[in-house]
PDB file of N, CA and C in Angstrom:
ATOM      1  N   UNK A   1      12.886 -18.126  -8.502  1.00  0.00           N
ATOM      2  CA  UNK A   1      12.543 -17.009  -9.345  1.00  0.00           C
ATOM      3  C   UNK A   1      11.251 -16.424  -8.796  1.00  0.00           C
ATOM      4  N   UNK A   2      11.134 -14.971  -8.622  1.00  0.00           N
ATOM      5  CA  UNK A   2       9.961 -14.843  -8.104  1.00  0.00           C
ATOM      6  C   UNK A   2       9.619 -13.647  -8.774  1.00  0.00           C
ATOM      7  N   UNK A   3       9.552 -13.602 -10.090  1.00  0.00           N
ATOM      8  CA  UNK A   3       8.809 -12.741 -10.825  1.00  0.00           C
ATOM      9  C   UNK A   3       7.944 -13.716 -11.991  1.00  0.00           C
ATOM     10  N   UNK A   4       6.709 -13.662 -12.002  1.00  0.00           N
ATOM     11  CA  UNK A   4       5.645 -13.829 -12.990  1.00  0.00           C
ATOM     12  C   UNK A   4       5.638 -13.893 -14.088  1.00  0.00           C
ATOM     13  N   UNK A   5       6.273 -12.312 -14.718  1.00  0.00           N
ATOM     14  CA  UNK A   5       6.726 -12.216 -16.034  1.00  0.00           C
ATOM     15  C   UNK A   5       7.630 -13.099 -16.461  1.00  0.00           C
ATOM     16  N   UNK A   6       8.625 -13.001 -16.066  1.00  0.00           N
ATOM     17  CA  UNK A   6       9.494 -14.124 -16.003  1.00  0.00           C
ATOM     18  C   UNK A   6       9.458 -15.659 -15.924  1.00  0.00           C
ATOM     19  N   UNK A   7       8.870 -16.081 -15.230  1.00  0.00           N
ATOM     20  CA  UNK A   7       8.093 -17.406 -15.287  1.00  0.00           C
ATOM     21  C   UNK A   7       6.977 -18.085 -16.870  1.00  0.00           C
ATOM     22  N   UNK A   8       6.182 -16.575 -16.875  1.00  0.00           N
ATOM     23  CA  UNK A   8       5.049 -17.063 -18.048  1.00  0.00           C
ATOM     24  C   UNK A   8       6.198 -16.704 -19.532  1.00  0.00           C
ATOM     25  N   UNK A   9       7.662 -15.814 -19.223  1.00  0.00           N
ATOM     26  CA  UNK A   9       8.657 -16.027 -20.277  1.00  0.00           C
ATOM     27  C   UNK A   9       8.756 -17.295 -20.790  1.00  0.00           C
ATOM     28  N   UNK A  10       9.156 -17.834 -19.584  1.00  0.00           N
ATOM     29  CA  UNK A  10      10.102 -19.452 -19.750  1.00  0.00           C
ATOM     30  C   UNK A  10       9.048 -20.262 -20.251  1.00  0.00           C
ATOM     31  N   UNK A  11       7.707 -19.879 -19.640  1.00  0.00           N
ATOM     32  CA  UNK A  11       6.528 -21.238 -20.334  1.00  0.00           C
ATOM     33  C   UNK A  11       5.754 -20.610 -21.757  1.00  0.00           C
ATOM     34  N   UNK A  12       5.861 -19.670 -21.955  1.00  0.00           N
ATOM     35  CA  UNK A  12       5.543 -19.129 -23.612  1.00  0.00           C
ATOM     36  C   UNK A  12       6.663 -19.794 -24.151  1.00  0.00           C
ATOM     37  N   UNK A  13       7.629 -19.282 -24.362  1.00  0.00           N
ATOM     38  CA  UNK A  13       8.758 -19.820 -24.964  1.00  0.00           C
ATOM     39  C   UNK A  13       9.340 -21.029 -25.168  1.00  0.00           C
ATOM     40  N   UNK A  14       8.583 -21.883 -24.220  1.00  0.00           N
ATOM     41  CA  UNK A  14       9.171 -23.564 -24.019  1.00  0.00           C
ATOM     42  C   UNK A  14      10.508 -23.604 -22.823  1.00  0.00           C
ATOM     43  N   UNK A  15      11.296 -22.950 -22.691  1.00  0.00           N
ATOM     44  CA  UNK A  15      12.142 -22.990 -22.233  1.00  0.00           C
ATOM     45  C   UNK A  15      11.942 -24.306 -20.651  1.00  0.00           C
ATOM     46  N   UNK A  16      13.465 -24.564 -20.669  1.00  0.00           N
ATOM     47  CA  UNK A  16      12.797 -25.954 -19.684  1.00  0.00           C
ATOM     48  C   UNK A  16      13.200 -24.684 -18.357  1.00  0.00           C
ATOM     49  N   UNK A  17      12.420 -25.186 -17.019  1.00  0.00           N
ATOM     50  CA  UNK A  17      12.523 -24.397 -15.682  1.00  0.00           C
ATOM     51  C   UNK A  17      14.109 -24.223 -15.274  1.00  0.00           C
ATOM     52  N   UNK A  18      14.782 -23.771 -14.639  1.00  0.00           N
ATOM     53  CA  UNK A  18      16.209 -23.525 -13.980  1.00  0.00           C
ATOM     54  C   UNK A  18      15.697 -24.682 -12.775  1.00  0.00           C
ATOM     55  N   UNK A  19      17.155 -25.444 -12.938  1.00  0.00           N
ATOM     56  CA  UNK A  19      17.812 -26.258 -12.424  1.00  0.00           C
ATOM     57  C   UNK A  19      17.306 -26.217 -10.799  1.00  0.00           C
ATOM     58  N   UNK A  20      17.603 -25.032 -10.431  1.00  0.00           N
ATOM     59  CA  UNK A  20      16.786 -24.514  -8.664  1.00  0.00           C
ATOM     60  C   UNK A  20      16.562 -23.337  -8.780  1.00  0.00           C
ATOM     61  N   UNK A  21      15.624 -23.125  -7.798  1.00  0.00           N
ATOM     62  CA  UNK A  21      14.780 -22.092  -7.739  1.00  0.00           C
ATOM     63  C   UNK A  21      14.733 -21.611  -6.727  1.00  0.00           C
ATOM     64  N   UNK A  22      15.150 -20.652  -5.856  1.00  0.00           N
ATOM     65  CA  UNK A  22      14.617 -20.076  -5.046  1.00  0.00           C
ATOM     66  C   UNK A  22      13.696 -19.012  -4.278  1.00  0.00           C
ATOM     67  N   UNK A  23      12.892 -19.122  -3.620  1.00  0.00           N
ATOM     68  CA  UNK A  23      11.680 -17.840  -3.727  1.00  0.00           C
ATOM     69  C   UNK A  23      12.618 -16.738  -2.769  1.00  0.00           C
ATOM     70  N   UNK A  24      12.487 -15.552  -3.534  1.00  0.00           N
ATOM     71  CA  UNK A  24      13.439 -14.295  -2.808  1.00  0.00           C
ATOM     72  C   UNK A  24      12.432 -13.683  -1.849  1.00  0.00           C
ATOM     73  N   UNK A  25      11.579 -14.339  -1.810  1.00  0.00           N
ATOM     74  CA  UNK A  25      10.944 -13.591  -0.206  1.00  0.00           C
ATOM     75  C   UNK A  25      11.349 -14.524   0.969  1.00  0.00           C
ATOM     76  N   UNK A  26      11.845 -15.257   0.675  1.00  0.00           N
ATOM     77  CA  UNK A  26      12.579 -16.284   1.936  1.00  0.00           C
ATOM     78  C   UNK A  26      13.960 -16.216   1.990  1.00  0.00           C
ATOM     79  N   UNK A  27      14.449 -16.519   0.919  1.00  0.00           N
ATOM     80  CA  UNK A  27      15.840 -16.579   0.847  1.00  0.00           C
ATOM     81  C   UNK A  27      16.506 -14.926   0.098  1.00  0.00           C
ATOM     82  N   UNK A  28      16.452 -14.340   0.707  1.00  0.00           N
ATOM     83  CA  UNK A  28      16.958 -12.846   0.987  1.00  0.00           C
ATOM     84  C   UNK A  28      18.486 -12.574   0.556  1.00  0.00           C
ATOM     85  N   UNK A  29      19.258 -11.709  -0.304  1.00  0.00           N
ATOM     86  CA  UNK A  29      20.480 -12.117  -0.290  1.00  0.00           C
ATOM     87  C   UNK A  29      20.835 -10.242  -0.984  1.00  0.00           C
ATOM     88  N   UNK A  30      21.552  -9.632   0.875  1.00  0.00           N
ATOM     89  CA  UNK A  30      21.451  -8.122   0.774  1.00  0.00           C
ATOM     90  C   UNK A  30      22.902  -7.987   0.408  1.00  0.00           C
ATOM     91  N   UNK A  31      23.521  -6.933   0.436  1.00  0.00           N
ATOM     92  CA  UNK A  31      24.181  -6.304  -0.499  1.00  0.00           C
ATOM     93  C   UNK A  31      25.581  -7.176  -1.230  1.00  0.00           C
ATOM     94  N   UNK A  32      26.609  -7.774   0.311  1.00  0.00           N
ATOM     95  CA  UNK A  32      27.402  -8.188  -0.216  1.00  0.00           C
ATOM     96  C   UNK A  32      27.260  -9.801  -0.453  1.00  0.00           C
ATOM     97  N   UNK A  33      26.435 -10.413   0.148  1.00  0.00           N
ATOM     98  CA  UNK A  33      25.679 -11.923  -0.673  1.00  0.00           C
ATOM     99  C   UNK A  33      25.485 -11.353  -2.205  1.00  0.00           C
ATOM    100  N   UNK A  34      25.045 -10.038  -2.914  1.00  0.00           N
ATOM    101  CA  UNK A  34      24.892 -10.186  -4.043  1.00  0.00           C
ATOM    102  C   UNK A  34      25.884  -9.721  -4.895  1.00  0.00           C
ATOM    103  N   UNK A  35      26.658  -8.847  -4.299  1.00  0.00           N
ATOM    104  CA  UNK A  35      27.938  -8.379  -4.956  1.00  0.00           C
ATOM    105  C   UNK A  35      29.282 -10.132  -5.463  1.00  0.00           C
ATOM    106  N   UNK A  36      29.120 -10.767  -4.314  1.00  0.00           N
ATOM    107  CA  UNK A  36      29.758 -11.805  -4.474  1.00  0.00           C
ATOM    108  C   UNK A  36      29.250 -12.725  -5.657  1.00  0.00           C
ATOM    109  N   UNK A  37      27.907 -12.626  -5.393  1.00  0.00           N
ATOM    110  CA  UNK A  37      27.626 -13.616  -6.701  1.00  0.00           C
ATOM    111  C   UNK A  37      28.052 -12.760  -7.822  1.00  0.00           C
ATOM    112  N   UNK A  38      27.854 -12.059  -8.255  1.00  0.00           N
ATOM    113  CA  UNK A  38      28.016 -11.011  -9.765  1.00  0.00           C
ATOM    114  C   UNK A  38      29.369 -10.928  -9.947  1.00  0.00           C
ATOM    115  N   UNK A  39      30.425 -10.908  -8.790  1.00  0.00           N
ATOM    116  CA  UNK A  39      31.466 -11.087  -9.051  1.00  0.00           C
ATOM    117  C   UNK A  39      32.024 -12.502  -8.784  1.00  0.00           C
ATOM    118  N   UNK A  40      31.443 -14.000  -9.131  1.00  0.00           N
ATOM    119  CA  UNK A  40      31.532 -15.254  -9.140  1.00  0.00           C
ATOM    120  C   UNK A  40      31.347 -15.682 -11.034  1.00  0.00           C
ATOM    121  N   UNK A  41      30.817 -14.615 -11.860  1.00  0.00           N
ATOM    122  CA  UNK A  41      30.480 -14.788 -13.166  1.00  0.00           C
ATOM    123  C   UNK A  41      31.007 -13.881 -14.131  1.00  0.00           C
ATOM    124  N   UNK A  42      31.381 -14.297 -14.883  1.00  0.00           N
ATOM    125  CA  UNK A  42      31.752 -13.515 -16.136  1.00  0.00           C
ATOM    126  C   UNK A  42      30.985 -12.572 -16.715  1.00  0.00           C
ATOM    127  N   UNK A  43      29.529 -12.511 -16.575  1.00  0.00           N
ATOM    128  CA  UNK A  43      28.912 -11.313 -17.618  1.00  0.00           C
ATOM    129  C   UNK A  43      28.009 -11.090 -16.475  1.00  0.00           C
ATOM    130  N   UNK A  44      27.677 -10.129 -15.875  1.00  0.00           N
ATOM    131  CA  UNK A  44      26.011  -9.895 -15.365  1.00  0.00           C
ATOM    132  C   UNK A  44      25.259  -9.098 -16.486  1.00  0.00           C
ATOM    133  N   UNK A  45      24.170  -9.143 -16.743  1.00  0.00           N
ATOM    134  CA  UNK A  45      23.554  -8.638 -17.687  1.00  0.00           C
ATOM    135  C   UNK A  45      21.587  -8.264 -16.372  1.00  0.00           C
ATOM    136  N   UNK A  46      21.849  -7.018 -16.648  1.00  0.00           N
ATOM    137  CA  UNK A  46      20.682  -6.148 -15.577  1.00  0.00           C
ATOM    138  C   UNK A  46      19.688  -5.645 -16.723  1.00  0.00           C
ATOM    139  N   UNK A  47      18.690  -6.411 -16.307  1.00  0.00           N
ATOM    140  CA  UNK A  47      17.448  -5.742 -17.070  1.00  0.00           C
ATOM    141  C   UNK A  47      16.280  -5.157 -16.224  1.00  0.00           C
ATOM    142  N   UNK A  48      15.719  -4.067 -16.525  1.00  0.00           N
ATOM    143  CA  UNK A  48      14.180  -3.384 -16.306  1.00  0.00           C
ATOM    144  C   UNK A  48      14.038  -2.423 -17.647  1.00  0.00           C
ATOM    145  N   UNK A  49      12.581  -3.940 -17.964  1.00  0.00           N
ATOM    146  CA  UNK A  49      11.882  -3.419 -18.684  1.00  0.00           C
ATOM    147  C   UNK A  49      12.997  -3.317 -20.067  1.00  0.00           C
ATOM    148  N   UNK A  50      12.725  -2.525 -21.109  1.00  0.00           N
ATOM    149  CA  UNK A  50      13.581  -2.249 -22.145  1.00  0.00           C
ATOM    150  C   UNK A  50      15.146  -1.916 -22.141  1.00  0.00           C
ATOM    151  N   UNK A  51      15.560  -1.214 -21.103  1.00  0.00           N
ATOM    152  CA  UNK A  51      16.575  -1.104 -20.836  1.00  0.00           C
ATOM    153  C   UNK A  51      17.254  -1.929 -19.939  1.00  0.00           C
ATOM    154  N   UNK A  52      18.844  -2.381 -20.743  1.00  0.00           N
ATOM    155  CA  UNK A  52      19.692  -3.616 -20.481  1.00  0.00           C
ATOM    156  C   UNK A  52      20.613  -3.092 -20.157  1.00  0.00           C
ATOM    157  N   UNK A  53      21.770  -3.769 -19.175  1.00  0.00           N
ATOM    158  CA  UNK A  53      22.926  -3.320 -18.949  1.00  0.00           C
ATOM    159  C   UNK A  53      23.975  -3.895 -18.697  1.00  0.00           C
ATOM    160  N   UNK A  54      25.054  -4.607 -19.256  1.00  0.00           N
ATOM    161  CA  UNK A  54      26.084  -5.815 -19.496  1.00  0.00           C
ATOM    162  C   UNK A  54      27.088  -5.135 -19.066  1.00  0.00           C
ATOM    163  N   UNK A  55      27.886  -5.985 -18.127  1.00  0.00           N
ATOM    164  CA  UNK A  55      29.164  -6.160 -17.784  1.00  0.00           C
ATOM    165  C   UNK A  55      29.739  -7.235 -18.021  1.00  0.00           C
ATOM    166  N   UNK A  56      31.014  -7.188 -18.843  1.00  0.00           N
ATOM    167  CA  UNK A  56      31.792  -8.011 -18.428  1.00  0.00           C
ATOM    168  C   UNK A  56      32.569  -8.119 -17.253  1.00  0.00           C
ATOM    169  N   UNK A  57      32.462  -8.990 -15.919  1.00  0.00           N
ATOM    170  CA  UNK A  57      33.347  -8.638 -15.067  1.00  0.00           C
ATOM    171  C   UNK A  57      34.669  -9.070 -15.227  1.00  0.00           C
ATOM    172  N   UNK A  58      35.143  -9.798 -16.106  1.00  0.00           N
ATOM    173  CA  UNK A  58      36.430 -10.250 -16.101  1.00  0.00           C
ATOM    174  C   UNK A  58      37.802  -8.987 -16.919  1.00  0.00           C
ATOM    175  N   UNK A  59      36.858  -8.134 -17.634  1.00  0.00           N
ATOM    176  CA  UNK A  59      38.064  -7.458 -18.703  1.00  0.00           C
ATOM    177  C   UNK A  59      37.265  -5.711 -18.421  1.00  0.00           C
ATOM    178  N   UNK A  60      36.390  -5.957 -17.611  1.00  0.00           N
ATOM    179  CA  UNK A  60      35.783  -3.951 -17.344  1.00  0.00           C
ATOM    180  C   UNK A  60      34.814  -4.461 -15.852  1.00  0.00           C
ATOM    181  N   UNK A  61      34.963  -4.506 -14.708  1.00  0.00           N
ATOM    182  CA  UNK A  61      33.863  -4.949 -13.814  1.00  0.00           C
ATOM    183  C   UNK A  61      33.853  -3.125 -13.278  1.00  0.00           C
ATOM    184  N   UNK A  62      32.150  -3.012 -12.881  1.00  0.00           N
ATOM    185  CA  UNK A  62      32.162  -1.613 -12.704  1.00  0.00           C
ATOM    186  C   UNK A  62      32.267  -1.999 -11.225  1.00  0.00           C
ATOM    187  N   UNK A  63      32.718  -0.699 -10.524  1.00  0.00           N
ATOM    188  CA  UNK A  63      32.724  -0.457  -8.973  1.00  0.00           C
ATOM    189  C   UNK A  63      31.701  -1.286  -7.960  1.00  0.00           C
ATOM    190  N   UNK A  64      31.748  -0.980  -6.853  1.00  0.00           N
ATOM    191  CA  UNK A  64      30.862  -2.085  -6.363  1.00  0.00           C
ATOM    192  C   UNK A  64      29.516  -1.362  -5.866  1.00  0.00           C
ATOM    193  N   UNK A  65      30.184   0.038  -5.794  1.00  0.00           N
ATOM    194  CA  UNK A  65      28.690   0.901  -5.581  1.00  0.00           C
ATOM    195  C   UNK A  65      27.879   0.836  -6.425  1.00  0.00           C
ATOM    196  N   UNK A  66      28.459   1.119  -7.839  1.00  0.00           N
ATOM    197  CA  UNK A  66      27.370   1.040  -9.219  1.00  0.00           C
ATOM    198  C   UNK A  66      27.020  -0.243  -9.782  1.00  0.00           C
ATOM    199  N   UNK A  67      27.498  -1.021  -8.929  1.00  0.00           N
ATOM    200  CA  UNK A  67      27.046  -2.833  -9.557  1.00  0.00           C
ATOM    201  C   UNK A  67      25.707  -3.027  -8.299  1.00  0.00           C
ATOM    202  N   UNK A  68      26.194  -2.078  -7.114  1.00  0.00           N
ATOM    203  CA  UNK A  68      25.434  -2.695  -5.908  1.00  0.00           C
ATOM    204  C   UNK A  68      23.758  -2.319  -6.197  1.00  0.00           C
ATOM    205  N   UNK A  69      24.054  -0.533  -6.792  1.00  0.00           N
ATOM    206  CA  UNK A  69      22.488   0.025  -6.709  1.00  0.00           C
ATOM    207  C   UNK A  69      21.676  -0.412  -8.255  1.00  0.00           C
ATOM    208  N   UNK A  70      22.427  -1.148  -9.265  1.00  0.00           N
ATOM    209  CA  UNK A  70      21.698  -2.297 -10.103  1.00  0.00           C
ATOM    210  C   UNK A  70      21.520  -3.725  -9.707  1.00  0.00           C
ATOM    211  N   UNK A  71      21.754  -4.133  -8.493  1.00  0.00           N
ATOM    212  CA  UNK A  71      21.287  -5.240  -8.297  1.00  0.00           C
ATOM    213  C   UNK A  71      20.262  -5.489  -7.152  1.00  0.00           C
ATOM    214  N   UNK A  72      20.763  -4.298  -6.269  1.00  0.00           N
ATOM    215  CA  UNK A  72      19.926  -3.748  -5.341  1.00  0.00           C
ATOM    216  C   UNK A  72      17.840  -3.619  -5.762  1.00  0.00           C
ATOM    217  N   UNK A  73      16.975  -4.254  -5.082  1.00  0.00           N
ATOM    218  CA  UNK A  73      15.668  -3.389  -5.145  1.00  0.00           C
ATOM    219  C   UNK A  73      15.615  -2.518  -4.001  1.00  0.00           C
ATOM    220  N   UNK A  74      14.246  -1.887  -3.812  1.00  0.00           N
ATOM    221  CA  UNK A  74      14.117  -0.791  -2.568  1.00  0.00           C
ATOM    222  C   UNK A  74      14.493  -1.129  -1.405  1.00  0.00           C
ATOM    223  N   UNK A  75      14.297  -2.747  -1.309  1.00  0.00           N
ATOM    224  CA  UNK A  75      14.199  -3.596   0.242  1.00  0.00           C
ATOM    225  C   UNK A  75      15.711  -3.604   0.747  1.00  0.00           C
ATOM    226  N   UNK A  76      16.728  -3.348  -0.465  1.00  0.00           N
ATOM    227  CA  UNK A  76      18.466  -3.790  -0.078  1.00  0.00           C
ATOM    228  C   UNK A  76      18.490  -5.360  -0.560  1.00  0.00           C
ATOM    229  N   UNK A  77      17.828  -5.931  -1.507  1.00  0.00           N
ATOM    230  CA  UNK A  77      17.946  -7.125  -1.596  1.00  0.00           C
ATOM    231  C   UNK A  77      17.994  -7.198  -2.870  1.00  0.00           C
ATOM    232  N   UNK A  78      18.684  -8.551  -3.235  1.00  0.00           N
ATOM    233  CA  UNK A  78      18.812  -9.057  -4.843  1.00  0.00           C
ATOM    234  C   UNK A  78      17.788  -8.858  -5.529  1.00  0.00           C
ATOM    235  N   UNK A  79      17.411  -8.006  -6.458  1.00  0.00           N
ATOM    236  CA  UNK A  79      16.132  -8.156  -7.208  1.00  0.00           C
ATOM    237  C   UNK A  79      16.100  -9.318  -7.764  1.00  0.00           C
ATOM    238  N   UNK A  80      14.316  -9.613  -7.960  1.00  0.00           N
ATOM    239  CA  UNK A  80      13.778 -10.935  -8.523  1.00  0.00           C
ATOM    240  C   UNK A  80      13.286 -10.266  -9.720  1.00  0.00           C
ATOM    241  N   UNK A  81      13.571 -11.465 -10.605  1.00  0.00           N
ATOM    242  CA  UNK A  81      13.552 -12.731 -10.825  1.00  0.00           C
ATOM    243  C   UNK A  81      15.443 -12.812 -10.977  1.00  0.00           C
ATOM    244  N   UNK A  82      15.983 -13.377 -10.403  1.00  0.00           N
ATOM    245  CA  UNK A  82      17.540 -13.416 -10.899  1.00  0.00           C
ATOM    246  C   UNK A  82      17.962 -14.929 -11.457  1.00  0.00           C
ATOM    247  N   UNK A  83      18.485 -15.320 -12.818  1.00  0.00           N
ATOM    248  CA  UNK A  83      19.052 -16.373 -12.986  1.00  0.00           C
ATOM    249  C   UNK A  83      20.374 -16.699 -13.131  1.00  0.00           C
ATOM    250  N   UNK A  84      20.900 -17.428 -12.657  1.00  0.00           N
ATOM    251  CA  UNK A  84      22.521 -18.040 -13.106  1.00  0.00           C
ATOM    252  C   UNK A  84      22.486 -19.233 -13.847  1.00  0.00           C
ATOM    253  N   UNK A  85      22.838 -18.573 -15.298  1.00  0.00           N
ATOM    254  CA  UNK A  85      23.553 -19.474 -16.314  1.00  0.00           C
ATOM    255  C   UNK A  85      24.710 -20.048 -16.715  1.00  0.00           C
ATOM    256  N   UNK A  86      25.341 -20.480 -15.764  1.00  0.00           N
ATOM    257  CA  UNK A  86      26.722 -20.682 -16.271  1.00  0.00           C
ATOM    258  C   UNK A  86      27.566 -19.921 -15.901  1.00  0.00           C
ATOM    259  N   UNK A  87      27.541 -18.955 -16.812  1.00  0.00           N
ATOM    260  CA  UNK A  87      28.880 -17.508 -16.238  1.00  0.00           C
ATOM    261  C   UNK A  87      28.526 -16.424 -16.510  1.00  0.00           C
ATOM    262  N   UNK A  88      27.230 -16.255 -16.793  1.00  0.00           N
ATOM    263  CA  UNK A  88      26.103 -15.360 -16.896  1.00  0.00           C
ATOM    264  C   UNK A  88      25.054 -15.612 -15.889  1.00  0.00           C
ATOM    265  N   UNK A  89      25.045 -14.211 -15.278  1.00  0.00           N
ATOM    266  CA  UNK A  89      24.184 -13.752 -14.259  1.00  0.00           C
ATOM    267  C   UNK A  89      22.929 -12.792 -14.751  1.00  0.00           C
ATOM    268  N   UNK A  90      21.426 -13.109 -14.542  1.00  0.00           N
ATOM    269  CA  UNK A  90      20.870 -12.123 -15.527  1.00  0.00           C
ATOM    270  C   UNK A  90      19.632 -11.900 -14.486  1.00  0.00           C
ATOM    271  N   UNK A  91      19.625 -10.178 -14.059  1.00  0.00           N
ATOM    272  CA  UNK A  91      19.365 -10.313 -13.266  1.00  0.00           C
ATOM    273  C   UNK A  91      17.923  -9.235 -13.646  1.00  0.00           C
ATOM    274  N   UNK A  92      16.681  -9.092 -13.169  1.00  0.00           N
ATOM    275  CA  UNK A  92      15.238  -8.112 -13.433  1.00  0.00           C
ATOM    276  C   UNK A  92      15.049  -9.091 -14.765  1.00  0.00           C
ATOM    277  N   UNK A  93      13.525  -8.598 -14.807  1.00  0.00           N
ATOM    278  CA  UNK A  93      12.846  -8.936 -16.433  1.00  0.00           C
ATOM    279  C   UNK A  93      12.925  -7.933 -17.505  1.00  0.00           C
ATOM    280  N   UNK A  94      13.347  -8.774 -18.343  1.00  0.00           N
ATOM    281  CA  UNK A  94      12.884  -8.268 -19.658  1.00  0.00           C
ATOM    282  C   UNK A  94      12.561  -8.658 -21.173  1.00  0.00           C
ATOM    283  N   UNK A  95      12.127  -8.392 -21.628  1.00  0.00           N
ATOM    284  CA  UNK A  95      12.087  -9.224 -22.774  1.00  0.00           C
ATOM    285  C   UNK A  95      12.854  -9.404 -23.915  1.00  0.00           C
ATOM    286  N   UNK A  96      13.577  -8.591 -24.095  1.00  0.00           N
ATOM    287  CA  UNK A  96      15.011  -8.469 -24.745  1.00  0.00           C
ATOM    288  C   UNK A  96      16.340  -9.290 -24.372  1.00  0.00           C
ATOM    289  N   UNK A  97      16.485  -8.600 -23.009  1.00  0.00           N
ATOM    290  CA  UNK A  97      17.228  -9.799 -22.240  1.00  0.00           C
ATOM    291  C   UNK A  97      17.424 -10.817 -22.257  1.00  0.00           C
ATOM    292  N   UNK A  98      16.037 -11.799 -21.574  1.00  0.00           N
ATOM    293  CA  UNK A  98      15.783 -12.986 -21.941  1.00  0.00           C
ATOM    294  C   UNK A  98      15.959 -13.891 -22.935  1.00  0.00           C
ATOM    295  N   UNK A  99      15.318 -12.794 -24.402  1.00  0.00           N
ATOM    296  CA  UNK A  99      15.853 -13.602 -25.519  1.00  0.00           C
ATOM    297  C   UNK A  99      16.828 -13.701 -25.929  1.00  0.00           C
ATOM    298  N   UNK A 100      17.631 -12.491 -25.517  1.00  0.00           N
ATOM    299  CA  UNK A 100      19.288 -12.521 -25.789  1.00  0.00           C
ATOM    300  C   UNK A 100      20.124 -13.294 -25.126  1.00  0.00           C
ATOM    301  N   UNK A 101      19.777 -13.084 -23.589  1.00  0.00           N
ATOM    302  CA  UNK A 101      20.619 -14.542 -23.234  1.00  0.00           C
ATOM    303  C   UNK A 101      19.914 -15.714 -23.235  1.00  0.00           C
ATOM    304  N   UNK A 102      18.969 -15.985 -23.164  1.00  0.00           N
ATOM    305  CA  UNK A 102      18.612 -17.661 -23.156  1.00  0.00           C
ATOM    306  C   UNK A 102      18.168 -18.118 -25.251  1.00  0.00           C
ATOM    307  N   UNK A 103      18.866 -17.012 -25.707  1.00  0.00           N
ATOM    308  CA  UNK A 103      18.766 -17.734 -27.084  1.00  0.00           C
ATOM    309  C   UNK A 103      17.464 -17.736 -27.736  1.00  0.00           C
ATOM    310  N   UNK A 104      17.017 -17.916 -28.894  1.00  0.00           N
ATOM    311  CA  UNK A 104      16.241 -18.091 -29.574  1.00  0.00           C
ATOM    312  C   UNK A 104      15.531 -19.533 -29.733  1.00  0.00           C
ATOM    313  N   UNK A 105      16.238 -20.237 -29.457  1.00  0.00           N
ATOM    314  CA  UNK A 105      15.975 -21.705 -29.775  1.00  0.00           C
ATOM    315  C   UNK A 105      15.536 -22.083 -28.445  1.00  0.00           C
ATOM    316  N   UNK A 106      14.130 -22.491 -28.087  1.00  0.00           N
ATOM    317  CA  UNK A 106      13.896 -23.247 -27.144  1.00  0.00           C
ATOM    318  C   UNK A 106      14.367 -24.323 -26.324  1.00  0.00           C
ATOM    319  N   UNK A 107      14.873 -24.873 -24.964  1.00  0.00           N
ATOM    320  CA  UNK A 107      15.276 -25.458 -24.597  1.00  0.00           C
ATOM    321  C   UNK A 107      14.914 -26.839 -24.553  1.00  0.00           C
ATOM    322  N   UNK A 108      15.165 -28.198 -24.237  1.00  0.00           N
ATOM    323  CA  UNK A 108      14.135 -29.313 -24.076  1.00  0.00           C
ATOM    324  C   UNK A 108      13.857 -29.308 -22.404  1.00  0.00           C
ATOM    325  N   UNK A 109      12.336 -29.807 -22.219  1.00  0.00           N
ATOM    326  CA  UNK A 109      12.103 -29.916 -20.648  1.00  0.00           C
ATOM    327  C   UNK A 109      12.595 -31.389 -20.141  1.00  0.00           C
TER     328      UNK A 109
END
């Protein structure tokens, strides 16, 4: 995970750290490395800032151009902070987001 906000999320909140971590200034993952993952999960859910944006990919997946330039940052690479939950993919910060998918209830560390 290599956004801040995101990080001081998980430790305000209690939440325990993700399972692995990788720093996206090393491990780089451009257009179709990220298209594959988003289409490996059932929901991607794209956040910046206040505004959220959910797909289901299994019953509406949008095109791959308009999935590519929300997952896309300036560099052509997966934006950070990105987590995989299960079958939820949740990808930028936000604070809405976060609480919506990782729940209300704190995790144990």
């Amino acid at each position: 995970m290599g956004c801040k906000k995101a990080q001081g999320f998980l430790e305000t909140h209690d939440f325990a750290p993700p399972d692995e971590t990788l720093d996206a200034t090393k491990n780089k993952r451009g257009r179709d490395a990220a298209l594959q993952l988003a289409k490996s999960v059932r929901t991607v859910v794209i956040a910046r800032g206040k505004n959220v944006v959910t797909f289901d990919m299994r019953a509406a997946p949008p095109d791959d151009d308009t999935l590519a330039n929300l997952l896309l940052g300036p560099t052509g690479n997966l934006k950070a902070p990105t987590l995989r939950l299960g079958q939820t993919l949740l990808v930028g910060f936000g604070d809405a987001a976060y609480q919506q998918i990782l729940g209300q209830e704190p995790r144990t560390k």
